[in-house]
Protein backbone atom coordinates (compact mmCIF):
# COMPACT_ATOMS: atom_id res chain seq x y z
CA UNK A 1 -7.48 -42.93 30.72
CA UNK A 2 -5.04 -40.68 29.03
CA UNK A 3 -6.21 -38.50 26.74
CA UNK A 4 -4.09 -36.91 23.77
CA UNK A 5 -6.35 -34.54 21.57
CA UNK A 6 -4.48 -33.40 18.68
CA UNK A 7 -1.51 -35.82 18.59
CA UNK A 8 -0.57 -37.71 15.46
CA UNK A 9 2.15 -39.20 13.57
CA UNK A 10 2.81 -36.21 11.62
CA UNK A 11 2.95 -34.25 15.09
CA UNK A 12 5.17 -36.66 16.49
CA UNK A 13 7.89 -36.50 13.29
CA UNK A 14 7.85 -32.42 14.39
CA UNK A 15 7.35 -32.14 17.62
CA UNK A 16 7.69 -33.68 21.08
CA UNK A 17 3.86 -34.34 22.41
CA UNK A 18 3.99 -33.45 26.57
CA UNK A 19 0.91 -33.74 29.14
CA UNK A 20 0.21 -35.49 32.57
CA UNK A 21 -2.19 -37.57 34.04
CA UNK A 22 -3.01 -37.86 37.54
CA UNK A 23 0.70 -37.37 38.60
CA UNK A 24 1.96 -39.08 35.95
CA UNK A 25 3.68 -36.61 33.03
CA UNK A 26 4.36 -38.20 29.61
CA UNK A 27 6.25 -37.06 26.62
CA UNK A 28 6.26 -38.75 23.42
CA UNK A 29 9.13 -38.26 20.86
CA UNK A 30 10.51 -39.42 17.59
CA UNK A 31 14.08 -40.21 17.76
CA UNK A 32 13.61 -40.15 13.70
CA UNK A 33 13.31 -43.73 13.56
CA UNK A 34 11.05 -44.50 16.32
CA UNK A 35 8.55 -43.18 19.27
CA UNK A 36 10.48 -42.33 22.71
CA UNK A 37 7.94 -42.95 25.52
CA UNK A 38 9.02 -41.56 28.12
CA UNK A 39 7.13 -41.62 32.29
CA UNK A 40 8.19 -39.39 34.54
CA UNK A 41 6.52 -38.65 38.18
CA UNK A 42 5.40 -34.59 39.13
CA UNK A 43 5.93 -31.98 39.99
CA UNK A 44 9.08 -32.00 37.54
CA UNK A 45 9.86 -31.24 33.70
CA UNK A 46 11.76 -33.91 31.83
CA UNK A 47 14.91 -32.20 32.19
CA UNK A 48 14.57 -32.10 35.88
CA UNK A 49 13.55 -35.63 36.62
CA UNK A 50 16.69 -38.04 37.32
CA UNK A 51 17.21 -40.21 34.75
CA UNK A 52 16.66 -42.96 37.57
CA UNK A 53 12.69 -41.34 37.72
CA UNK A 54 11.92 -42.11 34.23
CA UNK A 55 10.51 -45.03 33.17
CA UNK A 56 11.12 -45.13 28.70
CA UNK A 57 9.95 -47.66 26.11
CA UNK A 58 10.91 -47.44 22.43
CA UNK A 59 7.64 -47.58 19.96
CA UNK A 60 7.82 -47.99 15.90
CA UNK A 61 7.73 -44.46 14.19
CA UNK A 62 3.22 -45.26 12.97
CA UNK A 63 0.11 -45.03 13.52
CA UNK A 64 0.19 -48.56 15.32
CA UNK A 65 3.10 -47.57 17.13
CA UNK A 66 2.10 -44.10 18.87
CA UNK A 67 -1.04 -45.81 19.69
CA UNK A 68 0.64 -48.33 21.29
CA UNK A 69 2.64 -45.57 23.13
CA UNK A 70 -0.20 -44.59 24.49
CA UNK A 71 -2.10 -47.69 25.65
CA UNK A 72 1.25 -48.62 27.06
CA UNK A 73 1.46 -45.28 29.38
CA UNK A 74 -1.98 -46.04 30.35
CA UNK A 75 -1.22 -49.50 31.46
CA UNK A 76 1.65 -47.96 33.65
CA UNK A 77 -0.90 -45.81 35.83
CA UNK A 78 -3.29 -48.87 36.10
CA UNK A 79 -0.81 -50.48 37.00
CA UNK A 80 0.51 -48.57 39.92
CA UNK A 81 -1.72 -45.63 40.40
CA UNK A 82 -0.83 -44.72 44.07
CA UNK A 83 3.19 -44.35 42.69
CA UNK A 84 1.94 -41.25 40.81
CA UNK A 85 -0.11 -40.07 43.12
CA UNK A 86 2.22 -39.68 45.93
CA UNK A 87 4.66 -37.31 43.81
């Protein structure tokens, strides 16, 4: 289970929010009107992964929404743990 200590909405409006999990790096992002969700494999920074790596789902700009974010990334590694893994 991912884990996000310190993130909130109000970090979110300010600042990008960046960690990994088992393989798997996240960054979540307001775009000003929403959350950016945004999978990418390691060992790679977002601006090194191919666009074609990335796996990115739009979220509303709340409470609701970044916790959404984040149940949604941690659906994506159940779902196919051994893809993160292997990078």
């Amino acid at each position: 289970m991912i884990t996000t200590p310190g993130l909130s909405i109000n970090f979110i409006k300010k600042e990008p929010y960046a960690g990994s999990y088992r393989g798997m790096r996240f960054t979540f992002a307001s775009t000003g009107e929403a959350i950016d969700a945004i999978l990418y494999p390691e060992p790679w920074c977002l601006e090194a992964t191919p666009k074609e790596d990335r796996i990115q789902k739009q979220f509303p700009l709340s409470e609701d929404g970044l916790s959404d974010a984040v149940a949604w990334a941690d659906a994506m590694y159940e779902e196919n743990p051994d893809k993160w893994a292997a990078n």
